[in-house]
C-alpha atoms as a PDB file:
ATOM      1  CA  UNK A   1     105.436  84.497 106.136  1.00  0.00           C
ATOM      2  CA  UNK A   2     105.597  81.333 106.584  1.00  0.00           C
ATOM      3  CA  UNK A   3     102.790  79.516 104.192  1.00  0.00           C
ATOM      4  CA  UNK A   4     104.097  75.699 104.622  1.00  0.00           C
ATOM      5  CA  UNK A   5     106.164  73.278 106.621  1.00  0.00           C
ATOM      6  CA  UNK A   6     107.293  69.939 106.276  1.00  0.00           C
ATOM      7  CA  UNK A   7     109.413  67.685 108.297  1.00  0.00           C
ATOM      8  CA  UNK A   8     111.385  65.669 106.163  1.00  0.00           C
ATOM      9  CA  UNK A   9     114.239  62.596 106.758  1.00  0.00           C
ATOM     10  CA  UNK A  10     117.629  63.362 106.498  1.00  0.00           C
ATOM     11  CA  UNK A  11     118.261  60.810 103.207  1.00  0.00           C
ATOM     12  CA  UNK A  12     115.350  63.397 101.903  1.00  0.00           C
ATOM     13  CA  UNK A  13     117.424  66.520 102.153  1.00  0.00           C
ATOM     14  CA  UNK A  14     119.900  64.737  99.721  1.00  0.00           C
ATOM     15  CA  UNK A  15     117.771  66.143  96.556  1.00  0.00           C
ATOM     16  CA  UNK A  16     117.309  69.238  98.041  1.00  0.00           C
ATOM     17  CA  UNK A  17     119.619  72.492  98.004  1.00  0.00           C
ATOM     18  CA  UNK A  18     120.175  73.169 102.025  1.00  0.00           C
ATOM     19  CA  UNK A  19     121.079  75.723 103.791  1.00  0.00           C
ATOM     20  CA  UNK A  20     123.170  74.690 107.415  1.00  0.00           C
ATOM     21  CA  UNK A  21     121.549  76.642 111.013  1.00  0.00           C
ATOM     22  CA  UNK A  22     123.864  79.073 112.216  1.00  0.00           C
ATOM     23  CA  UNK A  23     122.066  79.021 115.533  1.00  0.00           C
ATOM     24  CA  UNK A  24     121.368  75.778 116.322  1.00  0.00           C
ATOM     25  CA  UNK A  25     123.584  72.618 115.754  1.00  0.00           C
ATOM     26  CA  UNK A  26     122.499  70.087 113.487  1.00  0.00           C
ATOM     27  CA  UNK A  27     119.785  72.340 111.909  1.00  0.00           C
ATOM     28  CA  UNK A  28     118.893  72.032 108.465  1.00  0.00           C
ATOM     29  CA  UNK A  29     116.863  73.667 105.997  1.00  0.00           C
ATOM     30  CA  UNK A  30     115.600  73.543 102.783  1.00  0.00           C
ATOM     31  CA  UNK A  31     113.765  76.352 101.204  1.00  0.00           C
ATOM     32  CA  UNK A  32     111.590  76.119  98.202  1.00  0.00           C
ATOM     33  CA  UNK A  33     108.116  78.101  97.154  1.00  0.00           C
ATOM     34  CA  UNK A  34     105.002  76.859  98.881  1.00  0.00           C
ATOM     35  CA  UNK A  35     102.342  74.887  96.650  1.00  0.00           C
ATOM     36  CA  UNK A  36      99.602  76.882  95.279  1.00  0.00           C
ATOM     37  CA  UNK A  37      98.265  80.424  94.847  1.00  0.00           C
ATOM     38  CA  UNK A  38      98.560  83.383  97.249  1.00  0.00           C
ATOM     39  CA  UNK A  39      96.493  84.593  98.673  1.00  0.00           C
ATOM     40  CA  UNK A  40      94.936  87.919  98.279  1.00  0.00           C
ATOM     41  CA  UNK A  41      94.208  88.830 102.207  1.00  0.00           C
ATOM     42  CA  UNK A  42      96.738  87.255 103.601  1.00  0.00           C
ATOM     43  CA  UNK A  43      99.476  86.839 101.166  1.00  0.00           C
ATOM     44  CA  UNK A  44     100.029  83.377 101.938  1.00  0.00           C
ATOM     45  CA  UNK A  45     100.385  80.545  99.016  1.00  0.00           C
ATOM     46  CA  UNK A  46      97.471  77.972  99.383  1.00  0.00           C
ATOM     47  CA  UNK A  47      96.242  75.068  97.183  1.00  0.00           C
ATOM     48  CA  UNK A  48      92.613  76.289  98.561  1.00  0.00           C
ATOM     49  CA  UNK A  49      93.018  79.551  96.874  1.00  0.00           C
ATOM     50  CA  UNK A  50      89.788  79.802  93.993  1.00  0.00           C
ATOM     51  CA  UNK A  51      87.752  77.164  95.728  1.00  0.00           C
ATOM     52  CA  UNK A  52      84.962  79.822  96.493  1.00  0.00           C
ATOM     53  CA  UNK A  53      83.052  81.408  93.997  1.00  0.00           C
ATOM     54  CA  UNK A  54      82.117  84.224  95.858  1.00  0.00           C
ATOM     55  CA  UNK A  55      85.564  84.964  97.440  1.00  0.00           C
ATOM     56  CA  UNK A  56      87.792  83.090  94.490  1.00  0.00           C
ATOM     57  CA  UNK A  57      91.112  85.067  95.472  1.00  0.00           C
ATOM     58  CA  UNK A  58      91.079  84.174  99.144  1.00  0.00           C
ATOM     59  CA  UNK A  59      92.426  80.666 100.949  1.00  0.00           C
ATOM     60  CA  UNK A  60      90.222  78.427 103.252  1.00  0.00           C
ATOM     61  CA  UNK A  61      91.292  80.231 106.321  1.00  0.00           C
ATOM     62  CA  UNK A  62      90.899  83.982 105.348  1.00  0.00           C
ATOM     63  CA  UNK A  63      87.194  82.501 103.797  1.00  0.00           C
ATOM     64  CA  UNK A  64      86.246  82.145 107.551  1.00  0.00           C
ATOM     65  CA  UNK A  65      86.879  85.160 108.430  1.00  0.00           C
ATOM     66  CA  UNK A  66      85.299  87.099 105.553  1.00  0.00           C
ATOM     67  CA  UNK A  67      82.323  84.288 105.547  1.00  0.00           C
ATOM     68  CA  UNK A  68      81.445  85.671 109.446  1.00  0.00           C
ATOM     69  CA  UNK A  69      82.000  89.627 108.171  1.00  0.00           C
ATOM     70  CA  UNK A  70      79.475  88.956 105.554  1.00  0.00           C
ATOM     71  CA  UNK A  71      81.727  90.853 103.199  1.00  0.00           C
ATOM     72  CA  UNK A  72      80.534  90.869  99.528  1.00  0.00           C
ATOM     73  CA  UNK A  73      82.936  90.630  96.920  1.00  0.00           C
ATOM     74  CA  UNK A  74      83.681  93.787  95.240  1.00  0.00           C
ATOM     75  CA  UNK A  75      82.630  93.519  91.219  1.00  0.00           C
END
């Protein structure tokens, strides 16, 4: 799961421990743990994870979806 991506400079990837494409030329990557919490539904990591006080364990998107189920959290 991919939970973010960011396009970055090649003088960026300096600071960065990367990892060289086996598949494609020139490719390089640098891995590193998203920013914020994951996600309870969807496992992803989110910085709008526990902005809802009725859902506080899901992220922005998965709030959609449980906002139009009319799910109740589960106490």
């Amino acid at each position: 799961i991919v939970s973010e991506l960011q396009l970055v400079d090649a003088d960026q990837l300096a600071e960065m421990d990367v990892l060289d494409s086996e598949e494609f030329d020139g490719l390089r990557l640098a891995i590193r743990p998203a920013s914020g919490d994951k996600c309870e539904r969807c496992w992803t990591r989110s910085r709008s994870v526990g902005s809802y006080d009725l859902h506080p364990m899901i992220c922005d998107r998965c709030h959609g979806v449980v906002s139009e189920m009319n799910l109740q959290e589960e106490r």
